[in-house]
N, C-alpha and C. Protein backbone atom coordinates (compact mmCIF):
# COMPACT_ATOMS: atom_id res chain seq x y z
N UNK A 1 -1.98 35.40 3.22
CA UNK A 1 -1.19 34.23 3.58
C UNK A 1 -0.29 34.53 4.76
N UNK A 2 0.28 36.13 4.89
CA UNK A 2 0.76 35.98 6.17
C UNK A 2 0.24 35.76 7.65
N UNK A 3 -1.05 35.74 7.76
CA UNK A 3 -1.86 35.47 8.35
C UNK A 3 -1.95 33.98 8.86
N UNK A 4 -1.67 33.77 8.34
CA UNK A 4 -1.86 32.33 8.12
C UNK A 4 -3.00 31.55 7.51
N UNK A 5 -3.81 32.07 6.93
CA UNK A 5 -5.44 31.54 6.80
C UNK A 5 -5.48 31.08 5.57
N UNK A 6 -4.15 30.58 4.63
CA UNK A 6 -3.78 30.25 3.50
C UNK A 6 -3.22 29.73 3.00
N UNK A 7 -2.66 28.31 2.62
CA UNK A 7 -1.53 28.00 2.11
C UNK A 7 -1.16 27.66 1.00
N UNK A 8 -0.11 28.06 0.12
CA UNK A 8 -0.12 28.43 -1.77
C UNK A 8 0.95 26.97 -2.11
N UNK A 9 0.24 26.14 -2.86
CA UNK A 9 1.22 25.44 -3.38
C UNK A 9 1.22 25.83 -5.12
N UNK A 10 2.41 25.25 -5.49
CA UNK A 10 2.60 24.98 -7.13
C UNK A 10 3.25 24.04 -7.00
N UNK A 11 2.86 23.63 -8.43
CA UNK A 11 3.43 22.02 -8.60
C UNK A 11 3.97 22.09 -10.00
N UNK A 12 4.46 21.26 -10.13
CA UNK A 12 5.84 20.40 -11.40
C UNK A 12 4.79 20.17 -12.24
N UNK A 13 4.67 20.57 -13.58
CA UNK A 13 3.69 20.44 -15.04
C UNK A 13 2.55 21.51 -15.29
N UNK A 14 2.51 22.23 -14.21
CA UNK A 14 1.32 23.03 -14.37
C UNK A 14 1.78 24.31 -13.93
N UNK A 15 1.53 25.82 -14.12
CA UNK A 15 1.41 26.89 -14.14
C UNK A 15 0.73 27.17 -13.08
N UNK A 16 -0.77 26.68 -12.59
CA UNK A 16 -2.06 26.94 -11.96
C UNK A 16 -1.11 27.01 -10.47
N UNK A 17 -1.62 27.85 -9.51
CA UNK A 17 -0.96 27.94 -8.38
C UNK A 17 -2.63 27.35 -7.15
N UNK A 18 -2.39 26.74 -6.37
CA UNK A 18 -3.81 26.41 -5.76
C UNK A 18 -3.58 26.93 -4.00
N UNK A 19 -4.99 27.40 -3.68
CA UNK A 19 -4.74 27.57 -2.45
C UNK A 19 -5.37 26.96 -1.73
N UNK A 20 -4.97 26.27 -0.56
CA UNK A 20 -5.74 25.42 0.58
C UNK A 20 -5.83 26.46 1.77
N UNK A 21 -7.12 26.51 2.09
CA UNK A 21 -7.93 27.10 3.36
C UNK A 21 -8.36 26.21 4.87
N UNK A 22 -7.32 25.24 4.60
CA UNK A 22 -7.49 24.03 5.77
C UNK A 22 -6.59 24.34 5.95
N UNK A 23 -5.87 25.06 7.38
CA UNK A 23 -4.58 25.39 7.92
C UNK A 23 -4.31 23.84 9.16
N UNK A 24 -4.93 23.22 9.20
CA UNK A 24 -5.16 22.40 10.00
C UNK A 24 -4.18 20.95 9.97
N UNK A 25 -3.63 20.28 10.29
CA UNK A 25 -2.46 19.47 10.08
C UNK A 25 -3.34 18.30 9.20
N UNK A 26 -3.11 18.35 7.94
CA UNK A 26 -4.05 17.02 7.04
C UNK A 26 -2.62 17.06 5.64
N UNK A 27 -3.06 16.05 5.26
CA UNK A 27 -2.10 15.79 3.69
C UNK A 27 -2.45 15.91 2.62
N UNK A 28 -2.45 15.73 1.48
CA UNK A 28 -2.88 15.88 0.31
C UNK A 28 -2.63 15.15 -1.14
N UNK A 29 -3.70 14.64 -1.77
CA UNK A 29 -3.40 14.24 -3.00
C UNK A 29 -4.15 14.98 -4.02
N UNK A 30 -3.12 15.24 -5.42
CA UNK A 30 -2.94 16.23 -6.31
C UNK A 30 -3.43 15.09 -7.25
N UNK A 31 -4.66 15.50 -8.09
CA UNK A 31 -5.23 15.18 -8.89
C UNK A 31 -4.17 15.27 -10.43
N UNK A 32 -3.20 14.60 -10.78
CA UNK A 32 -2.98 15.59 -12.70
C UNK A 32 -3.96 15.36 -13.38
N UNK A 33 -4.71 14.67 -13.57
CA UNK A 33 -5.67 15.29 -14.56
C UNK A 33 -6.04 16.51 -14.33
N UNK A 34 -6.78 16.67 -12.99
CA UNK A 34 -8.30 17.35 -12.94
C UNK A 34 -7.20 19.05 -12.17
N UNK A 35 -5.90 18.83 -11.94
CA UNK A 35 -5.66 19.83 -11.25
C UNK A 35 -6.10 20.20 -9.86
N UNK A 36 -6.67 19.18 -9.49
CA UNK A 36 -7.31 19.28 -7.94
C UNK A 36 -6.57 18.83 -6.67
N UNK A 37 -6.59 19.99 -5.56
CA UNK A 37 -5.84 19.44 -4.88
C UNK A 37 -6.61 18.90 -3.12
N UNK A 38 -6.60 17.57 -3.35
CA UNK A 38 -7.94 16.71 -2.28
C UNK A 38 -7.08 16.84 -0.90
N UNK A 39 -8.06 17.11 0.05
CA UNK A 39 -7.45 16.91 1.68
C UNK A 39 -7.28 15.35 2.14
N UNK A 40 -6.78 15.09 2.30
CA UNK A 40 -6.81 13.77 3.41
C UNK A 40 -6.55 14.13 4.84
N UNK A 41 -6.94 13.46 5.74
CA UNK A 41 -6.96 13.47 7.07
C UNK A 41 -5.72 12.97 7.40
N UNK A 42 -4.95 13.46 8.43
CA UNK A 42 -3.88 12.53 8.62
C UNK A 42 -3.57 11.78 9.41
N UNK A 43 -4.78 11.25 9.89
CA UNK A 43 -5.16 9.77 10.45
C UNK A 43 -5.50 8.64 10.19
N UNK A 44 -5.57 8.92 8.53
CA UNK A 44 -5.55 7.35 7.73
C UNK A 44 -4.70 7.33 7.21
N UNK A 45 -3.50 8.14 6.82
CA UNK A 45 -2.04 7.78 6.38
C UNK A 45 -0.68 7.36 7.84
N UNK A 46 -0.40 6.45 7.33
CA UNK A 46 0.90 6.18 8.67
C UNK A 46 2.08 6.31 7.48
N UNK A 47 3.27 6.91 8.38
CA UNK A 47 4.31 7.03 8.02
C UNK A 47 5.24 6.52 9.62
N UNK A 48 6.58 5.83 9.08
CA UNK A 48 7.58 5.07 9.69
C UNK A 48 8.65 5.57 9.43
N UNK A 49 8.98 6.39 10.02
CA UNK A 49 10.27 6.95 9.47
C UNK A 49 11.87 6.37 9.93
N UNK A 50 13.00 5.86 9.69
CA UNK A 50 13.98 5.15 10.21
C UNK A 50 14.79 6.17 10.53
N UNK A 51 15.01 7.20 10.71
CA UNK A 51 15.86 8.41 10.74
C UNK A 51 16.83 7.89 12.28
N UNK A 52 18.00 9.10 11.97
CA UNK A 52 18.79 8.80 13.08
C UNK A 52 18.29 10.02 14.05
N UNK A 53 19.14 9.53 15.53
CA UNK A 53 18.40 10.10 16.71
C UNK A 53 18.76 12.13 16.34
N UNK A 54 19.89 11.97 15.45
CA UNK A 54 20.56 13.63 15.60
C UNK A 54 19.22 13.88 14.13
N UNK A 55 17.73 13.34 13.26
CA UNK A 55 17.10 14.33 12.69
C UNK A 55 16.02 14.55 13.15
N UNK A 56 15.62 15.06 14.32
CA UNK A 56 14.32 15.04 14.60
C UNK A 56 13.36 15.65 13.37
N UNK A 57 11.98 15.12 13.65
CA UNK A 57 10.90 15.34 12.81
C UNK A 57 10.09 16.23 13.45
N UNK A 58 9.55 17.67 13.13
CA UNK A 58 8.92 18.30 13.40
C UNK A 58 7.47 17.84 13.42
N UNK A 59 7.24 17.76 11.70
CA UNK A 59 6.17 17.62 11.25
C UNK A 59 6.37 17.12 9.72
N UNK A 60 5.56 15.93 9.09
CA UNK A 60 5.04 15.18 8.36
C UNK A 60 4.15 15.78 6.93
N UNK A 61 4.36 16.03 6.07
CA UNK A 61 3.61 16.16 5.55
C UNK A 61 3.56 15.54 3.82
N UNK A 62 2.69 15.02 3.40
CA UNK A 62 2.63 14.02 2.12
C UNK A 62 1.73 14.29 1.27
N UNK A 63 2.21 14.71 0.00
CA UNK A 63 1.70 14.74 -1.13
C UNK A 63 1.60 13.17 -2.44
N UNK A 64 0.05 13.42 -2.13
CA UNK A 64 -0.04 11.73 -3.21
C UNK A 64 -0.30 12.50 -4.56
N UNK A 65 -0.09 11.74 -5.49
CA UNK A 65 0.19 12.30 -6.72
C UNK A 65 -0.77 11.02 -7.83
N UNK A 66 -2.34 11.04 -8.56
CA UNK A 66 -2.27 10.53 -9.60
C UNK A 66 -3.35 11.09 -9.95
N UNK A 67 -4.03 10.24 -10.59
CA UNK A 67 -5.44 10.69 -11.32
C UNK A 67 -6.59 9.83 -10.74
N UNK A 68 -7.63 10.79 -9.86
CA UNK A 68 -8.54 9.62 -9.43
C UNK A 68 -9.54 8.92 -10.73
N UNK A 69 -9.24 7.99 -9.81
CA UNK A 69 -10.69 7.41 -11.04
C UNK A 69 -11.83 7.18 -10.85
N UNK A 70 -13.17 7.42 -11.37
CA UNK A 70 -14.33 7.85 -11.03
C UNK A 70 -15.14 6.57 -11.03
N UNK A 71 -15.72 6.39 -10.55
CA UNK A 71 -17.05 5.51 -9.97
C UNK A 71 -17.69 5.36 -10.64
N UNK A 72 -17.72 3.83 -11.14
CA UNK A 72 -19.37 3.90 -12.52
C UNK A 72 -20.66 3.26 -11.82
N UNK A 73 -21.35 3.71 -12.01
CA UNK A 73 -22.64 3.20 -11.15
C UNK A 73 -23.81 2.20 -12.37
């Protein structure tokens, strides 16, 4: 991970620590059921931020949080 070729999250209810191998600027939604943690691109999420001129924003990053639900065919 110091490398950079790694990045370790943990999350609130679970123990399991997960690692993402996409160092690449994208977002993420955290499965609770399944414990999975999905990439999104971060070109289909917009964010608007109202901040004042003294917080600049480096960088963006968003964690969605539920349980997907599966596709019945």
């Amino acid at each position: 991970m110091a490398a950079g070729l790694l990045k370790e999250y943990r999350f609130p209810n679970t123990s399991k620590v997960i690692y993402d191998s996409n160092v690449e600027y994208h977002h993420h939604f955290f499965d609770d059921e399944t414990v999975q943690l999905i990439d999104i691109e971060s070109d289909i999420v917009e964010v608007k931020a109202k901040l004042k001129k003294e917080i600049p924003i480096s960088q963006v990053q968003i964690l969605l949080r539920g349980t997907r639900q599966t596709v019945r065919t």
